[in-house]
PDB file of N, CA and C in Angstrom:
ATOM      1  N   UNK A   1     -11.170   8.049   7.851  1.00  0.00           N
ATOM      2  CA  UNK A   1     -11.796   6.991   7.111  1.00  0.00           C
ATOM      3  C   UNK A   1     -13.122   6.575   7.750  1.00  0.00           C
ATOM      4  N   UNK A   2     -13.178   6.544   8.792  1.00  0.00           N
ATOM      5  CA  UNK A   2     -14.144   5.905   9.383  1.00  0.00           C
ATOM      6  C   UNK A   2     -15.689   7.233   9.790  1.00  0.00           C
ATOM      7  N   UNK A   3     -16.654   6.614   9.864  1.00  0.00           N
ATOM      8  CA  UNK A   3     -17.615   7.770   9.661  1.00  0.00           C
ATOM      9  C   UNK A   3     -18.665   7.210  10.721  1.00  0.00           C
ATOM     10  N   UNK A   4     -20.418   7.822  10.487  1.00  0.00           N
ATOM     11  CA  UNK A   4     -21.106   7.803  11.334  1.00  0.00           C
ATOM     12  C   UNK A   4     -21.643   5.993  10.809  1.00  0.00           C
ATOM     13  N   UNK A   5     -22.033   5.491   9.828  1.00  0.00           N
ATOM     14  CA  UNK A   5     -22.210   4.478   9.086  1.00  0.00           C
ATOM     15  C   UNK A   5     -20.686   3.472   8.649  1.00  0.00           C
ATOM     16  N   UNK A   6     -20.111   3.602   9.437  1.00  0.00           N
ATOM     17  CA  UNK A   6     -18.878   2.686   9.753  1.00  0.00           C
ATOM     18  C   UNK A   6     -19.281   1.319   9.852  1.00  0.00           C
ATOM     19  N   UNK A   7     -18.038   0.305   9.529  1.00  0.00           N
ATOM     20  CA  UNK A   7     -17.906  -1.051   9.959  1.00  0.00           C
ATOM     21  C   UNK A   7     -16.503  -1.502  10.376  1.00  0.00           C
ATOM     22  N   UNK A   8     -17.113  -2.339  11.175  1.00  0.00           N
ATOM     23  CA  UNK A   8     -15.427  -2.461  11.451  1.00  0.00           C
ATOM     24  C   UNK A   8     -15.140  -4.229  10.739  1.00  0.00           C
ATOM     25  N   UNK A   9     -13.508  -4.041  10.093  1.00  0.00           N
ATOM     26  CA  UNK A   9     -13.045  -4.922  10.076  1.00  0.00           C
ATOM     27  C   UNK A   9     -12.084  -5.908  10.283  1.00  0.00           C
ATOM     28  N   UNK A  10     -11.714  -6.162  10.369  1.00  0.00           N
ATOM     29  CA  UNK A  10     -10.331  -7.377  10.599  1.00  0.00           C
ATOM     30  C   UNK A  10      -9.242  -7.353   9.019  1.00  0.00           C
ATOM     31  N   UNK A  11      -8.234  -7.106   9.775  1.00  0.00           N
ATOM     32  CA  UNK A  11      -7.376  -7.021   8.390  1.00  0.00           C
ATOM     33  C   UNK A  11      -5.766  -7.537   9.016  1.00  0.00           C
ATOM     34  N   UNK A  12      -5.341  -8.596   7.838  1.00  0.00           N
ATOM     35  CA  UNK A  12      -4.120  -9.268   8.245  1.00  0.00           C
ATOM     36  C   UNK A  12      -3.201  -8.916   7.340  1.00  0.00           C
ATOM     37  N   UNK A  13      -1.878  -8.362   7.648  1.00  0.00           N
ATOM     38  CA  UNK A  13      -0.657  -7.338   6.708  1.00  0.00           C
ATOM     39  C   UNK A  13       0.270  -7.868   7.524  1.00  0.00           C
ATOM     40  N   UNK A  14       0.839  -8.967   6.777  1.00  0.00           N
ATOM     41  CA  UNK A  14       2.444  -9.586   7.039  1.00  0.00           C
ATOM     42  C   UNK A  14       2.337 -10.345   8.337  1.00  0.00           C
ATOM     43  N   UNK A  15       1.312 -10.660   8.860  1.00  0.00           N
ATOM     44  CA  UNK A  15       1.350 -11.510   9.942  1.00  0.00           C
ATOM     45  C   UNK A  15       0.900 -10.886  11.407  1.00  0.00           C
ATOM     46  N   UNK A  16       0.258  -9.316  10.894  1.00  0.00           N
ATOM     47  CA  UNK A  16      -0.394  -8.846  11.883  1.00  0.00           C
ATOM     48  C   UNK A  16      -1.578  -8.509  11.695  1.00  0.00           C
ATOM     49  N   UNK A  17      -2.863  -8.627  12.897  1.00  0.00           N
ATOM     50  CA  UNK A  17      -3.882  -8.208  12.472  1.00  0.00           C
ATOM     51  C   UNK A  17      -4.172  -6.783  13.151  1.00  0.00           C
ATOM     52  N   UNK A  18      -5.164  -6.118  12.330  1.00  0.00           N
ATOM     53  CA  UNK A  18      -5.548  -4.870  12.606  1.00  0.00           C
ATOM     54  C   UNK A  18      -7.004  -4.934  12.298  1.00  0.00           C
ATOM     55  N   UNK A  19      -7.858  -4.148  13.526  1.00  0.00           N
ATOM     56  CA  UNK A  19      -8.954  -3.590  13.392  1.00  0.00           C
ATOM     57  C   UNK A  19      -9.676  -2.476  13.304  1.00  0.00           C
ATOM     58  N   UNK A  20      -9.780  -1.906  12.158  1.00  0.00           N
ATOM     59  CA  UNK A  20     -10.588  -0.591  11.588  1.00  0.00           C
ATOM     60  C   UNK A  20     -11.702  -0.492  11.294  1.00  0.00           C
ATOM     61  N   UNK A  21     -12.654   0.426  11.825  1.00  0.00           N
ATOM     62  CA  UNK A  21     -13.484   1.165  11.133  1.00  0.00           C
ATOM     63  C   UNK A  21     -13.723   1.671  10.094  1.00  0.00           C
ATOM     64  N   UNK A  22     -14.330   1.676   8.675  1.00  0.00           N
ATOM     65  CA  UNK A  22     -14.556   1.647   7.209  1.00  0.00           C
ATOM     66  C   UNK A  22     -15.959   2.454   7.100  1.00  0.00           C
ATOM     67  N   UNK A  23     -16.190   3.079   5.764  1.00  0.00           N
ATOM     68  CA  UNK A  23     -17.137   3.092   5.122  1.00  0.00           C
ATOM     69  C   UNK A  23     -17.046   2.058   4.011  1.00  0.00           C
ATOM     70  N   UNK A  24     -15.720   1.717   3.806  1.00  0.00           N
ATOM     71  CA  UNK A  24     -15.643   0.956   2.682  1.00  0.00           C
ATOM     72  C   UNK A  24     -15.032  -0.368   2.867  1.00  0.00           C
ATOM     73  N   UNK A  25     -15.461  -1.460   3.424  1.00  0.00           N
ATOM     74  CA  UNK A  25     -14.542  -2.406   3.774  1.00  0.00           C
ATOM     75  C   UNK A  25     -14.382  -3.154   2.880  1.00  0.00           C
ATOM     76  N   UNK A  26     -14.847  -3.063   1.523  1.00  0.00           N
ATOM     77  CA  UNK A  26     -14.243  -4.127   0.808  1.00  0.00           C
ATOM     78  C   UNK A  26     -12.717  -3.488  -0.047  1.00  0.00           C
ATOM     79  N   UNK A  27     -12.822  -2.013  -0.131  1.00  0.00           N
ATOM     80  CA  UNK A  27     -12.017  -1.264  -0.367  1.00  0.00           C
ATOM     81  C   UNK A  27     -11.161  -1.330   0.406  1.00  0.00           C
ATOM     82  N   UNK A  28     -11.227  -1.240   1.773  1.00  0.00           N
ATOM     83  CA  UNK A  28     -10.127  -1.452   2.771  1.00  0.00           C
ATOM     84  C   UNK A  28      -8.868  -2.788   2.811  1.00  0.00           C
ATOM     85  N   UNK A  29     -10.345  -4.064   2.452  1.00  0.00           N
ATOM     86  CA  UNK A  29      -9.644  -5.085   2.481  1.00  0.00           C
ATOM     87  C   UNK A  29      -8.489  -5.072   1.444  1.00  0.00           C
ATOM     88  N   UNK A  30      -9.318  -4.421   0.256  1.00  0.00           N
ATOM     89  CA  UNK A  30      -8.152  -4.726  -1.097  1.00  0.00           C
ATOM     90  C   UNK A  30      -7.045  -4.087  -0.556  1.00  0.00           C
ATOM     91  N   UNK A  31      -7.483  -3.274  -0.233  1.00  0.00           N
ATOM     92  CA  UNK A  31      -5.807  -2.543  -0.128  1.00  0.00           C
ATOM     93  C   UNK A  31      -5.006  -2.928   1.289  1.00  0.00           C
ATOM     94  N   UNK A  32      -5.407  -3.738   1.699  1.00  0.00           N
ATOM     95  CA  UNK A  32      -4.690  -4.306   2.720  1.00  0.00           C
ATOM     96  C   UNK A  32      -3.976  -5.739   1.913  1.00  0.00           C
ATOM     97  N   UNK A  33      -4.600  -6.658   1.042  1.00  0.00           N
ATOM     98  CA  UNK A  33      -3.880  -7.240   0.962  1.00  0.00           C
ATOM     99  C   UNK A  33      -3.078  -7.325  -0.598  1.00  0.00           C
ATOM    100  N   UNK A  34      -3.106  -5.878  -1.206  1.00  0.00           N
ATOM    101  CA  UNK A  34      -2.292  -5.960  -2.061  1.00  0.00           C
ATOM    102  C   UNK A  34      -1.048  -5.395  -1.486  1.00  0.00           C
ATOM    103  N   UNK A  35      -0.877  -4.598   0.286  1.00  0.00           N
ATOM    104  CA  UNK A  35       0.203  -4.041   1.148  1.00  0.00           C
ATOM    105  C   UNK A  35       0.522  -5.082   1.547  1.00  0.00           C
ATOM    106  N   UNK A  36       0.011  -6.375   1.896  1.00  0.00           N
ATOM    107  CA  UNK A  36       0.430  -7.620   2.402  1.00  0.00           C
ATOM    108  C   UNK A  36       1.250  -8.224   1.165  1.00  0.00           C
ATOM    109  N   UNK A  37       0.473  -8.094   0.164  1.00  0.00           N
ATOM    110  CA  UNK A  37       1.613  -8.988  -1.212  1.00  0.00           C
ATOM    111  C   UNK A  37       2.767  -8.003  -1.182  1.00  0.00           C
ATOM    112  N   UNK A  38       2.652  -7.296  -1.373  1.00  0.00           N
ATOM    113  CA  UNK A  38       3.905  -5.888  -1.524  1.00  0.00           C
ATOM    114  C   UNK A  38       4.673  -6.733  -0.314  1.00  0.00           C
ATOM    115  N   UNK A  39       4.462  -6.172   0.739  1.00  0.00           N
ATOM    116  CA  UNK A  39       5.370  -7.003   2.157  1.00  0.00           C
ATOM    117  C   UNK A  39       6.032  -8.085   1.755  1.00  0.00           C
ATOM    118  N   UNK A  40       5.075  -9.180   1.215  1.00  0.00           N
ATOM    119  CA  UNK A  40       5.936 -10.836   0.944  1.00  0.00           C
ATOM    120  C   UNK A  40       6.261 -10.537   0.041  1.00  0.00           C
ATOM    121  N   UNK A  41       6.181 -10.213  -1.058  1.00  0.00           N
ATOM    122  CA  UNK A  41       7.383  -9.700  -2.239  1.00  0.00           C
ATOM    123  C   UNK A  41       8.821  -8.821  -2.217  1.00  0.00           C
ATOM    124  N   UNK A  42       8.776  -8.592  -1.327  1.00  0.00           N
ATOM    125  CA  UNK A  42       9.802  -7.502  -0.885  1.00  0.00           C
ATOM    126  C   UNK A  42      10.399  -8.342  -0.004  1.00  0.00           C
ATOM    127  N   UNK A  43      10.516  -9.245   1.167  1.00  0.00           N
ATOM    128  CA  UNK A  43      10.707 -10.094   2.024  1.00  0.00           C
ATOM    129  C   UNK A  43      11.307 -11.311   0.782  1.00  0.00           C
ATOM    130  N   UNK A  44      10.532 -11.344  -0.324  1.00  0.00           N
ATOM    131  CA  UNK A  44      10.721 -12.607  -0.776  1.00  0.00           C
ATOM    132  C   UNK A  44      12.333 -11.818  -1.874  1.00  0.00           C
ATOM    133  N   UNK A  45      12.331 -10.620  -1.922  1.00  0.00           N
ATOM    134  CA  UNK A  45      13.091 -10.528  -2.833  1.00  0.00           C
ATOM    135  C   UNK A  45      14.346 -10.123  -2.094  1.00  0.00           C
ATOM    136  N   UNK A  46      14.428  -9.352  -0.831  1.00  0.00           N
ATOM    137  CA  UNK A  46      15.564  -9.632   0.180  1.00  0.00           C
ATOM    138  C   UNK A  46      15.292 -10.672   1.200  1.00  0.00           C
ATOM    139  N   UNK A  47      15.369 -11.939   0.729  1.00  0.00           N
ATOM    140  CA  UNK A  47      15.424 -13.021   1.902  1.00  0.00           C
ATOM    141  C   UNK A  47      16.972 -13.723   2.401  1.00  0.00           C
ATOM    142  N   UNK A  48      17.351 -12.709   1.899  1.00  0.00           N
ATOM    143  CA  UNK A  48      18.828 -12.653   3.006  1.00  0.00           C
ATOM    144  C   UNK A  48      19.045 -11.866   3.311  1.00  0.00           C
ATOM    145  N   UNK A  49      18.493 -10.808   3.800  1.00  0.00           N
ATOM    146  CA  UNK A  49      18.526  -9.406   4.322  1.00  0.00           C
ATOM    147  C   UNK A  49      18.292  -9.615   5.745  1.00  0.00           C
ATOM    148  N   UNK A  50      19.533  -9.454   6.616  1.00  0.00           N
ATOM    149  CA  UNK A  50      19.627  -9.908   7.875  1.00  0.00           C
ATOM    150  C   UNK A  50      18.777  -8.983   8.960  1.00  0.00           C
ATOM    151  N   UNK A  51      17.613  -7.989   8.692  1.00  0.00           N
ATOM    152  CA  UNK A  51      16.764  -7.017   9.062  1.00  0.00           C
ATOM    153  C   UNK A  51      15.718  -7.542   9.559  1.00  0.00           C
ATOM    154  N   UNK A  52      15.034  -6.891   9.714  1.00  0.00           N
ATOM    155  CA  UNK A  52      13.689  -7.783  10.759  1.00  0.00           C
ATOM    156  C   UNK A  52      12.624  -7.122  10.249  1.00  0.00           C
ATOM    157  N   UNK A  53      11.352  -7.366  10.607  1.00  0.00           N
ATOM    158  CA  UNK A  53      10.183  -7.076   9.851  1.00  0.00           C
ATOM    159  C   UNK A  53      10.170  -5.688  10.012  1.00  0.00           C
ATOM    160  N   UNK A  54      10.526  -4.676  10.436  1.00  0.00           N
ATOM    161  CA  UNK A  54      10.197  -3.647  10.337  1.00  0.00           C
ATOM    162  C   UNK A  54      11.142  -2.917   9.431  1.00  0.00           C
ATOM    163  N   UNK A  55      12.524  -3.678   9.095  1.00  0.00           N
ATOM    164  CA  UNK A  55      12.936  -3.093   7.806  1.00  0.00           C
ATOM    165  C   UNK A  55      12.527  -3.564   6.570  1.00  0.00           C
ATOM    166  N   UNK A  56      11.870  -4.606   6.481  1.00  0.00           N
ATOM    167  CA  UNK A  56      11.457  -4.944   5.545  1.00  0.00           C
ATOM    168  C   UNK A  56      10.488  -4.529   5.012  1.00  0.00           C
ATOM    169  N   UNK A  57       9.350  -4.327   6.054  1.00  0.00           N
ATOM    170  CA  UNK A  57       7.987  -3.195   5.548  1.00  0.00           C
ATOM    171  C   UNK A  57       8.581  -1.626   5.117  1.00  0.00           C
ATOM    172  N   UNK A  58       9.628  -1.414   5.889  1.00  0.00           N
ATOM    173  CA  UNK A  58      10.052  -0.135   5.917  1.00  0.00           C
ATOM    174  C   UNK A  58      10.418  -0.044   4.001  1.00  0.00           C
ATOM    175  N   UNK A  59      11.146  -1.171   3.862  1.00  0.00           N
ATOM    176  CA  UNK A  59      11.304  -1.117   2.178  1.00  0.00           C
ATOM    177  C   UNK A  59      10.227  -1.565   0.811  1.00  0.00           C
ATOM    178  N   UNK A  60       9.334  -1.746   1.586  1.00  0.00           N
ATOM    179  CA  UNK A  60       8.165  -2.158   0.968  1.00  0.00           C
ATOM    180  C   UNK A  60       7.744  -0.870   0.784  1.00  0.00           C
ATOM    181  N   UNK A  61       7.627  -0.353   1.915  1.00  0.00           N
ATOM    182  CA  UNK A  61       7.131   1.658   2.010  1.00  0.00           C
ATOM    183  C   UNK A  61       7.443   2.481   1.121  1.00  0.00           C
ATOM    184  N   UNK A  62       9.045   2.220   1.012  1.00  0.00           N
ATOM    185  CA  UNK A  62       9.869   2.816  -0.250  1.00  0.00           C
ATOM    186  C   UNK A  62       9.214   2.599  -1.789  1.00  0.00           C
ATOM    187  N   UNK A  63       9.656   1.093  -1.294  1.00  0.00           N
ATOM    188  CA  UNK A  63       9.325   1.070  -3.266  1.00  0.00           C
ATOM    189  C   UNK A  63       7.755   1.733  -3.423  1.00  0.00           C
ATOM    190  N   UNK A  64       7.042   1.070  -2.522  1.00  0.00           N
ATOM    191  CA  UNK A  64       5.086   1.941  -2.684  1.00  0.00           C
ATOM    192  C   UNK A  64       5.237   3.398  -3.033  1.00  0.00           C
ATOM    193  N   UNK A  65       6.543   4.177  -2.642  1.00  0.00           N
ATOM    194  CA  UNK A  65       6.649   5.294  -2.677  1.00  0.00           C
ATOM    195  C   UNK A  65       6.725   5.821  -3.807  1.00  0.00           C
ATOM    196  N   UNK A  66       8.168   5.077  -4.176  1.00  0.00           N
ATOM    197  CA  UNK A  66       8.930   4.896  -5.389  1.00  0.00           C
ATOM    198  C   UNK A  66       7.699   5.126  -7.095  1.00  0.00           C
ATOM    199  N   UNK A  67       6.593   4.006  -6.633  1.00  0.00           N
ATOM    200  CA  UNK A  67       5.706   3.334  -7.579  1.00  0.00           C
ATOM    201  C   UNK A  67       4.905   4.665  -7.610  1.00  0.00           C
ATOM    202  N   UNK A  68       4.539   5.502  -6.639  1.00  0.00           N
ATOM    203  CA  UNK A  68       3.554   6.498  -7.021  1.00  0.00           C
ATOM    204  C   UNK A  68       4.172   7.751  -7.079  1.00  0.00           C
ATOM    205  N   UNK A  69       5.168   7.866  -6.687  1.00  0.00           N
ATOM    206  CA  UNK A  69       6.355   9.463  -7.441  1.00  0.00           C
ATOM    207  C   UNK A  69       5.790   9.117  -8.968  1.00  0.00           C
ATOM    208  N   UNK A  70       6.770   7.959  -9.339  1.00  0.00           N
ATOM    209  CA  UNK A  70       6.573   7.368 -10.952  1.00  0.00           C
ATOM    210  C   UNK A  70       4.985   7.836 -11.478  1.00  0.00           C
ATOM    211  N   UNK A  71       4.492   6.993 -10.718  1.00  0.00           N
ATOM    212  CA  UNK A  71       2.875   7.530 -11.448  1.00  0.00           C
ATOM    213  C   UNK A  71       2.457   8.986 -11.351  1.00  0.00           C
ATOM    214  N   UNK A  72       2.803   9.822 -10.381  1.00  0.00           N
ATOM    215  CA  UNK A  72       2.554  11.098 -10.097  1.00  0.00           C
ATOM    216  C   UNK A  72       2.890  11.737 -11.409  1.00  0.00           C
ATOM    217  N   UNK A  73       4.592  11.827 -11.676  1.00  0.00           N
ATOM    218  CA  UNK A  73       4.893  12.174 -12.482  1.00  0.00           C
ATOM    219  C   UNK A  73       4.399  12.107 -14.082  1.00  0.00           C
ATOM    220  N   UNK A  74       4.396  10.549 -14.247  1.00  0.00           N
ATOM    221  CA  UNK A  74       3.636  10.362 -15.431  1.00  0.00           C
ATOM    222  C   UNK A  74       2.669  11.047 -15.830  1.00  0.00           C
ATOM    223  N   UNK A  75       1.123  11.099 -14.844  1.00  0.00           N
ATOM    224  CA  UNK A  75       0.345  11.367 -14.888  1.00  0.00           C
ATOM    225  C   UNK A  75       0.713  13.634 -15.554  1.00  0.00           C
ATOM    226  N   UNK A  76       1.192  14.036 -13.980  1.00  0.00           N
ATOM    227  CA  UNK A  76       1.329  15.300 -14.711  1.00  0.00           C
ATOM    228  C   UNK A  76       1.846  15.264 -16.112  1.00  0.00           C
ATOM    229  N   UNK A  77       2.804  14.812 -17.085  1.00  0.00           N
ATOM    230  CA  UNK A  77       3.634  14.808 -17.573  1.00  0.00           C
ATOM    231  C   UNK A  77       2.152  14.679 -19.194  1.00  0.00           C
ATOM    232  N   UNK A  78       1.241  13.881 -18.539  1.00  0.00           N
ATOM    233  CA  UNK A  78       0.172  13.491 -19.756  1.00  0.00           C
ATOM    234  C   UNK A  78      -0.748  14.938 -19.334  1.00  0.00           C
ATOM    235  N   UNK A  79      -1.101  14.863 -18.391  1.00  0.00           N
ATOM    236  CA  UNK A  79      -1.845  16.485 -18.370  1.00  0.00           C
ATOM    237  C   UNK A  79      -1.214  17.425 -18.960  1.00  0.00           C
ATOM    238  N   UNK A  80       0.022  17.866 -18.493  1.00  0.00           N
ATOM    239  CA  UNK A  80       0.189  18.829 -19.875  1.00  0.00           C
ATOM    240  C   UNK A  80       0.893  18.476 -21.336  1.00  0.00           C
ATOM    241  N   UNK A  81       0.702  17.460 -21.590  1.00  0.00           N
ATOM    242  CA  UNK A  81       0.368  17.072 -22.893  1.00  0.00           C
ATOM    243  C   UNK A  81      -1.108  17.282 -23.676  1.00  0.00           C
ATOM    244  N   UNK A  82      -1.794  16.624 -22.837  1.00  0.00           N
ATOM    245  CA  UNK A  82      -3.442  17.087 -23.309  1.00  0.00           C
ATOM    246  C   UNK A  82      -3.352  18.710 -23.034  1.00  0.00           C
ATOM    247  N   UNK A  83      -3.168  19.412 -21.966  1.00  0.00           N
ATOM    248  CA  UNK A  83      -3.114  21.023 -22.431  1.00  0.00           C
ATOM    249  C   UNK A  83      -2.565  21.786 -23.253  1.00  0.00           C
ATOM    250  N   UNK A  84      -1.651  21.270 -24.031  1.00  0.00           N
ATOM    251  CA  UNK A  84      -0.579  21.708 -25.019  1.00  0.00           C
ATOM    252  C   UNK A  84      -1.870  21.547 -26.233  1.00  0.00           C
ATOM    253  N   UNK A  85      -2.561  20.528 -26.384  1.00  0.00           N
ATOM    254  CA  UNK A  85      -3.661  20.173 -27.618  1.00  0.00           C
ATOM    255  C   UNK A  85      -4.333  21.373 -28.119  1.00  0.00           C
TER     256      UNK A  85
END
């Protein structure tokens, strides 16, 4: 990610911060804190899940996973639809 025209930024995901190097830091940011909403949504939806933050990101990981198999698939599934045309 990071290049000769880099920046570095500050980025906070579930209560930790991290500092990276970017070409794109506003790109970076987004996607840091739509992984941070993912985190508290997932936390918020097992909040009796007697696990600790690292199973909880760990299931956040999943479903992120989960969400782009789904789209993967979709996506091929419309490509060869348009090639069938």
């Amino acid at each position: 990610m990071a290049e000769k025209n880099s920046e570095r930024v500050t980025l906070e995901i579930y209560g930790a911060t991290y500092h990276l190097k970017t070409n794109e830091p506003e790109y970076l940011k987004q996607l840091a804190a739509t992984l941070d909403k993912k985190i508290r949504d997932t936390a918020q939806q097992y909040k009796f899940f007697s696990g600790g933050n690292n199973q909880i990101v760990m299931l956040a990981a999943l479903q992120i996973l989960d969400d782009y198999t789904k789209l993967q698939k979709d996506y091929a599934e419309l490509v060869s639809l348009l090639d069938d045309k």
